[in-house]
C-alpha atoms as a PDB file:
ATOM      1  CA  UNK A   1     108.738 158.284  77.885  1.00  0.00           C
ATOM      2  CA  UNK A   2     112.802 158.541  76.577  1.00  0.00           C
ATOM      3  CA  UNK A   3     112.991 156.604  73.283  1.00  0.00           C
ATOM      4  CA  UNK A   4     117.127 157.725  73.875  1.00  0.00           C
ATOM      5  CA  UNK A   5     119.582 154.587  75.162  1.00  0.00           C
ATOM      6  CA  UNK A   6     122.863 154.807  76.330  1.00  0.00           C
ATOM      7  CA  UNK A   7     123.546 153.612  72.501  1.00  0.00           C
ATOM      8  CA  UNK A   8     122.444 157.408  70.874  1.00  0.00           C
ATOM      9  CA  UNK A   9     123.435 160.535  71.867  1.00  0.00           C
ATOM     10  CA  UNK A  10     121.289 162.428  73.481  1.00  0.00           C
ATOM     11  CA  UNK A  11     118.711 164.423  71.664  1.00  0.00           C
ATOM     12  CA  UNK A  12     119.097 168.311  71.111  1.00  0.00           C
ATOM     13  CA  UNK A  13     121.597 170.641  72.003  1.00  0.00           C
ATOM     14  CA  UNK A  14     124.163 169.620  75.118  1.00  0.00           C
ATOM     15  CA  UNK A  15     124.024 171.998  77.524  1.00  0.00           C
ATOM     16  CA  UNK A  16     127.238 171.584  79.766  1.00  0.00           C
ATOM     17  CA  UNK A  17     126.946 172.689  83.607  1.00  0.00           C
ATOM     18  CA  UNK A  18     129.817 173.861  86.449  1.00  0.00           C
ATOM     19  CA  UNK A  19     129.310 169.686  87.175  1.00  0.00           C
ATOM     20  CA  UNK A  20     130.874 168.640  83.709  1.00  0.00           C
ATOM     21  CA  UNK A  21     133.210 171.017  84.264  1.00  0.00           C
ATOM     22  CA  UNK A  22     134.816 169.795  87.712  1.00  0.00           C
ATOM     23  CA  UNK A  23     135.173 166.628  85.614  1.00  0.00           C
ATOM     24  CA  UNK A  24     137.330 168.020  82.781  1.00  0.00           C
ATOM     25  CA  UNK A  25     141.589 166.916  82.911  1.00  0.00           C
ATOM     26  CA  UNK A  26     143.504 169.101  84.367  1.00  0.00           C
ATOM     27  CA  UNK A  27     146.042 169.074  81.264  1.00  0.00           C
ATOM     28  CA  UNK A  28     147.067 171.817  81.393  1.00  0.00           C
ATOM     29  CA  UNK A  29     144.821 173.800  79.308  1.00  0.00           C
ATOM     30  CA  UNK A  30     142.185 176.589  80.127  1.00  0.00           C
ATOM     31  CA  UNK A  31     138.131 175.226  79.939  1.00  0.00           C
ATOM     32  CA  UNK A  32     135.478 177.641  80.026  1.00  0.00           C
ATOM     33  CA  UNK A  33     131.784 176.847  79.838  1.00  0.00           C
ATOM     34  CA  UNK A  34     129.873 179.774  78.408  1.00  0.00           C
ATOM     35  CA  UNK A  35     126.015 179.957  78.337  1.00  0.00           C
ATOM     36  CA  UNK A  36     126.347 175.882  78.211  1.00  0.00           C
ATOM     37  CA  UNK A  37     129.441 175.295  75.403  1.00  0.00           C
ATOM     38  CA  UNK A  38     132.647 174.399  76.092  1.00  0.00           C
ATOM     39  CA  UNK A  39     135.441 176.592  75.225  1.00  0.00           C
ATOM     40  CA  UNK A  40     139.617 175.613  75.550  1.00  0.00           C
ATOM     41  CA  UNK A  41     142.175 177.968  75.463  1.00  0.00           C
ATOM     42  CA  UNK A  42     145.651 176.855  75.043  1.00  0.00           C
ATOM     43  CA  UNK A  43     148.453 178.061  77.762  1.00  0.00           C
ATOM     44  CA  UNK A  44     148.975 181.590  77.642  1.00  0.00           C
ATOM     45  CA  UNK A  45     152.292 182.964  76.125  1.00  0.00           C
ATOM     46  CA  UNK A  46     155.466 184.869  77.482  1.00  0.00           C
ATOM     47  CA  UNK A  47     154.192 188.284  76.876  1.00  0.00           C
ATOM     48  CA  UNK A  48     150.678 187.131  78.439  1.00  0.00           C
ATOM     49  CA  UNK A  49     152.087 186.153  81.382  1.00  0.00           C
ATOM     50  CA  UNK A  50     154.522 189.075  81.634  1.00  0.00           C
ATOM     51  CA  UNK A  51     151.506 191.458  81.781  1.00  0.00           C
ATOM     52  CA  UNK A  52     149.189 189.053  83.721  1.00  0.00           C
ATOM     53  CA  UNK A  53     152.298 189.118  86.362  1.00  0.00           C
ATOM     54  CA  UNK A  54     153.068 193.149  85.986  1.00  0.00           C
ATOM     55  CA  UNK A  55     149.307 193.727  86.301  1.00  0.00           C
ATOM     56  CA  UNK A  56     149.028 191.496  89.250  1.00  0.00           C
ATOM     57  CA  UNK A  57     151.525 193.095  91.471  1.00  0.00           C
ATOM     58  CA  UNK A  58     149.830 196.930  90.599  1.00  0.00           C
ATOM     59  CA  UNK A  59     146.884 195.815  91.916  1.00  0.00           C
ATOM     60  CA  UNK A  60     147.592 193.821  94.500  1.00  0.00           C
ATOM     61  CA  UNK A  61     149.880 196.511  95.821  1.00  0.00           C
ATOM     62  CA  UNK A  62     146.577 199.275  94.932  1.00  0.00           C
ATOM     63  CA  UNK A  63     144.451 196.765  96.569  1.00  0.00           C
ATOM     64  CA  UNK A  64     146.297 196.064  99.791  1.00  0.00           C
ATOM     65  CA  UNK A  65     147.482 200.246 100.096  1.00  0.00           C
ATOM     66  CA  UNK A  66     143.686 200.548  99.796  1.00  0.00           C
ATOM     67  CA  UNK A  67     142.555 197.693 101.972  1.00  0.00           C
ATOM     68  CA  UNK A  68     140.037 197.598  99.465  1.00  0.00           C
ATOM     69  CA  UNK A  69     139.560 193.864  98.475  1.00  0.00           C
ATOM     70  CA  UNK A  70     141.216 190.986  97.082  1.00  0.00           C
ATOM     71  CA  UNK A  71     142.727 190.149  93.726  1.00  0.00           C
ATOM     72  CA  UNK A  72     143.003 186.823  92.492  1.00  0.00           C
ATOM     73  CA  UNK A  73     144.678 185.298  89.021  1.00  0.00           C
ATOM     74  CA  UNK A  74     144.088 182.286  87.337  1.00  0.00           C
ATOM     75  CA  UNK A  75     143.298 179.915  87.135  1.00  0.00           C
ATOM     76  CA  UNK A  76     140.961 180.563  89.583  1.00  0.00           C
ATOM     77  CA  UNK A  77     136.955 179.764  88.329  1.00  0.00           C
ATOM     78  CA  UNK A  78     134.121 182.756  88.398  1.00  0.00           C
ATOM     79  CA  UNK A  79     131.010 180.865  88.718  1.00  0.00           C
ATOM     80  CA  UNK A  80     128.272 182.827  87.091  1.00  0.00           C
ATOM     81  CA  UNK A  81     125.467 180.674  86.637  1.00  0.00           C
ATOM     82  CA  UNK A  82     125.714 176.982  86.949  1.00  0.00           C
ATOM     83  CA  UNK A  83     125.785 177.044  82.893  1.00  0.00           C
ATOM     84  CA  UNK A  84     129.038 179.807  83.184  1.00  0.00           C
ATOM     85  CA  UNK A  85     132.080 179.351  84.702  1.00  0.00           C
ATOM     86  CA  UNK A  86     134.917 181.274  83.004  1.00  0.00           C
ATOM     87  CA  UNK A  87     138.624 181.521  84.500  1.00  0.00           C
ATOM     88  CA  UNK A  88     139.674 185.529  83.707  1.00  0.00           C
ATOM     89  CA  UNK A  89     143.428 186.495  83.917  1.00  0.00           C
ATOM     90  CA  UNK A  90     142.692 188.473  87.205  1.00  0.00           C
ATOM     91  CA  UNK A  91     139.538 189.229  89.235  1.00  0.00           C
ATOM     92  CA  UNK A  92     139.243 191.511  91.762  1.00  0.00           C
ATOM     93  CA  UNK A  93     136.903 191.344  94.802  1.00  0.00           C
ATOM     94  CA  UNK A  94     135.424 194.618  96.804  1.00  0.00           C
ATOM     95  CA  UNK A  95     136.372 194.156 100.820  1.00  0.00           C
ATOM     96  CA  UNK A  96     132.572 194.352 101.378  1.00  0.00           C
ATOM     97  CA  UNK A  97     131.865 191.511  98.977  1.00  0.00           C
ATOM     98  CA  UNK A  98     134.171 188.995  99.692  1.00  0.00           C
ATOM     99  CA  UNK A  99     131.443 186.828 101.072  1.00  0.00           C
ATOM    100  CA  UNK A 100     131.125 185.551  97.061  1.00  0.00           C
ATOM    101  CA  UNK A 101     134.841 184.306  96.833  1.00  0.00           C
ATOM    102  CA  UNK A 102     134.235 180.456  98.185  1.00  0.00           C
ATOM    103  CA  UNK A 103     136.529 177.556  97.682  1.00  0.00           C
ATOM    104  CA  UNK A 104     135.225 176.814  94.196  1.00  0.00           C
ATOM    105  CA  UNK A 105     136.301 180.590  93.453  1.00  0.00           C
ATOM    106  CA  UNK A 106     134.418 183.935  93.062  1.00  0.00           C
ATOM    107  CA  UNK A 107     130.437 183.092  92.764  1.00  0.00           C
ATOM    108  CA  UNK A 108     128.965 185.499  91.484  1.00  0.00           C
ATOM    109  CA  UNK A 109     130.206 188.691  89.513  1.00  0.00           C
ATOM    110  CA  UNK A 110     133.364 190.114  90.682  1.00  0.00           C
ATOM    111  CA  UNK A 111     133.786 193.584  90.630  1.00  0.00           C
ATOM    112  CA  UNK A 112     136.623 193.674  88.198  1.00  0.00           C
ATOM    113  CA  UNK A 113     137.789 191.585  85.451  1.00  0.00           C
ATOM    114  CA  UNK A 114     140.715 191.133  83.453  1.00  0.00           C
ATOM    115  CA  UNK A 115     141.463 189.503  80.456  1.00  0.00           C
ATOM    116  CA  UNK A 116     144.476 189.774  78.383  1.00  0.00           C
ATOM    117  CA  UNK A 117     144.026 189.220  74.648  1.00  0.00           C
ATOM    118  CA  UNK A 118     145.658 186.640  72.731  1.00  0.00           C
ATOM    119  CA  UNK A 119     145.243 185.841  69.088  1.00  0.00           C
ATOM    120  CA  UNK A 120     143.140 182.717  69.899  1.00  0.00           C
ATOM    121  CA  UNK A 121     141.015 184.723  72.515  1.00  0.00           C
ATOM    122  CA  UNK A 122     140.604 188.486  71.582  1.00  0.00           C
ATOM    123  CA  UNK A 123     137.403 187.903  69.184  1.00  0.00           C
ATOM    124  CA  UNK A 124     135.496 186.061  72.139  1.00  0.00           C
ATOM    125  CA  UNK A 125     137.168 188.658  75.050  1.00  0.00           C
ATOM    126  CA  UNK A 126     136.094 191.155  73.058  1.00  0.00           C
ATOM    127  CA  UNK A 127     132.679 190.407  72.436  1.00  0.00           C
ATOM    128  CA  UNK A 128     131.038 187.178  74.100  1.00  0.00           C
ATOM    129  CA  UNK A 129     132.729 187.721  77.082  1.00  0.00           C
ATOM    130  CA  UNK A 130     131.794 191.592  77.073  1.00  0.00           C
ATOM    131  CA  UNK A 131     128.405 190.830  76.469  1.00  0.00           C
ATOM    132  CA  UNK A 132     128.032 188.128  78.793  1.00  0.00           C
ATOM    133  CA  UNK A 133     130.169 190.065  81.686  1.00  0.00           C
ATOM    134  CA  UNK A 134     127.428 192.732  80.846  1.00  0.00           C
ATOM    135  CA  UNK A 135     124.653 190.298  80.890  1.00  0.00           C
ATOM    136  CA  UNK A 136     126.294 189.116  84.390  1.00  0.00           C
ATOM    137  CA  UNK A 137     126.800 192.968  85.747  1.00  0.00           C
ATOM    138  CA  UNK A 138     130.043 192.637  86.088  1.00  0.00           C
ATOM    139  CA  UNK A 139     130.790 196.372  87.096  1.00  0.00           C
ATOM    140  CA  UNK A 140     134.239 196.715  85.360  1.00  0.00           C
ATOM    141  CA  UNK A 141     136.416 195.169  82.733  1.00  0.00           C
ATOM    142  CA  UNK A 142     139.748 195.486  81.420  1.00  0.00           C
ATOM    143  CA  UNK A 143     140.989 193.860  78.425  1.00  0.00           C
ATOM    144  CA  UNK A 144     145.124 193.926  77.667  1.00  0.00           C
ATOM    145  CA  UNK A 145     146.714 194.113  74.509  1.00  0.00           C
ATOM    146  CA  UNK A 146     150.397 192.705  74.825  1.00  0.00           C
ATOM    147  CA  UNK A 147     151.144 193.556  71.245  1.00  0.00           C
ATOM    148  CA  UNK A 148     149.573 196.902  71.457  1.00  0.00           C
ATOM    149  CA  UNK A 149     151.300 197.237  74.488  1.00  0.00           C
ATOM    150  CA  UNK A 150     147.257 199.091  75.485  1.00  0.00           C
ATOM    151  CA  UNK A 151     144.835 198.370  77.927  1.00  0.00           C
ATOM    152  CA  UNK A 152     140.868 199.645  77.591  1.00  0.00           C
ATOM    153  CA  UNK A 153     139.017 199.831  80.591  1.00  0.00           C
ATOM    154  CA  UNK A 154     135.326 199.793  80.416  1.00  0.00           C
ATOM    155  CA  UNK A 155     132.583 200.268  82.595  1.00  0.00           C
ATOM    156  CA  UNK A 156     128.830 199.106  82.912  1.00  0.00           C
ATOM    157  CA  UNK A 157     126.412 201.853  82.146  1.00  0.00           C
ATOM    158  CA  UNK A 158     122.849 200.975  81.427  1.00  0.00           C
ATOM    159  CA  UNK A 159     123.717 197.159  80.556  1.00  0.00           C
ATOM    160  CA  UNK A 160     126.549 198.111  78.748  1.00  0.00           C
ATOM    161  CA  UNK A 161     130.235 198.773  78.546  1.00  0.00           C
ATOM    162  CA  UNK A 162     131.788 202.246  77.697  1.00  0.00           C
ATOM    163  CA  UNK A 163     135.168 202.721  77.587  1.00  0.00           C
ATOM    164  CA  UNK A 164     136.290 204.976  80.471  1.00  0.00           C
ATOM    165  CA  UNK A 165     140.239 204.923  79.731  1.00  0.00           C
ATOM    166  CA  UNK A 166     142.881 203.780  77.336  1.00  0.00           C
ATOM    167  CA  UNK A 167     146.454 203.370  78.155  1.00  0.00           C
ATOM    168  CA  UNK A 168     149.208 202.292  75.798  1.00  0.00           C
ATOM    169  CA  UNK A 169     152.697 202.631  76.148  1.00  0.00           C
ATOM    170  CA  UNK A 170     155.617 201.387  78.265  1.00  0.00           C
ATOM    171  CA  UNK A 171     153.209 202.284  81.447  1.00  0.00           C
ATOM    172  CA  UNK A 172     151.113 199.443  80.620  1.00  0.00           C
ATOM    173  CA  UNK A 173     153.478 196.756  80.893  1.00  0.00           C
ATOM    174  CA  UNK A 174     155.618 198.168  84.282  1.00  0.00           C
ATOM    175  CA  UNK A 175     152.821 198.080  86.845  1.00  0.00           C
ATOM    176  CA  UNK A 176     151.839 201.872  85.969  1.00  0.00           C
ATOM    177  CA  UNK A 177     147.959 201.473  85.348  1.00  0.00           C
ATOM    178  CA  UNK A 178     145.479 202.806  87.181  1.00  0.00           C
ATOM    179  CA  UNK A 179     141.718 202.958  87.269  1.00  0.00           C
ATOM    180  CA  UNK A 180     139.003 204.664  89.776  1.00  0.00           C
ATOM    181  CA  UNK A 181     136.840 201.763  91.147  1.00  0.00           C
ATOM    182  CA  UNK A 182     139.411 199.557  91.721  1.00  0.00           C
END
């Protein structure tokens, strides 16, 4: 029997669930719930949003020349588990897999993800989200580097991602990247 009241927190470590976080403001800001912990990220900045924008219309125009899928950007949730919910930069969807996008947004692991680093992100893009994208076989990833001007795409081999291509330049930023898969 619970010796716990509504008086004392609750005992051990709080484990937060795709529930708790339909209940979280919509201020503005970007919540993530990863393996069970919260995570906030403020709003993105001008040169985030240039490339999430310059990025978006490559691949939606690769994507629709293609009839290959769909692409979505956020804020729009990836439910991985009911303890993981994280809201990429954009997500693309094969055609033949569609049945996982839902209203609540993509359940399940989409078949491309991109995040674009910022200073408050790129340690946990880089590696929590990596190894939990991994973890959730997540076939390909992209991370953008708006100061680099770069973008590294990776692909899952044997539970882990190797890089397949790196582009920097003025290409990145005008629509002019490319990668098989997609």
């Amino acid at each position: 029997m619970s010796t716990e009241t509504r008086d004392q927190p609750p005992a051990g470590k709080i484990v937060l669930t795709y529930e708790d976080y339909c209940l979280l403001p919509d201020d503005g800001r970007r919540y993530e719930i990863l393996d069970g912990e919260l995570y906030m990220t403020p709003s993105p900045s001008r040169a985030h949003q240039r490339f999430a924008l310059n990025l978006l219309v490559a691949l939606h125009a690769f994507v629709t020349r293609h009839d290959s899928g769909e692409v979505f950007v956020a804020p729009f949730d990836v439910i991985l588990a009911k303890t993981t919910v994280v809201v990429p930069d954009l997500v693309f969807v094969r055609r033949e897999r569609l049945d996982i996008v839902t209203n609540r947004g993509i359940e399940g692991a989409p078949d491309l993800v991109v995040e674009i680093l910022s200073p408050d992100s790129a340690r946990r893009d880089r590696v929590e989200k990596a190894q939990l994208y991994a973890r959730y076989d997540v076939p390909h990833y992209w991370l953008v580097d708006p100061e680099a001007r770069a973008i590294e795409a990776f692909e899952l081999a044997e539970g882990q991602y190797r890089r397949t291509a790196r582009l920097a330049g003025e290409a990145t930023g005008s629509g002019g990247a490319r990668h098989r898969g997609v």
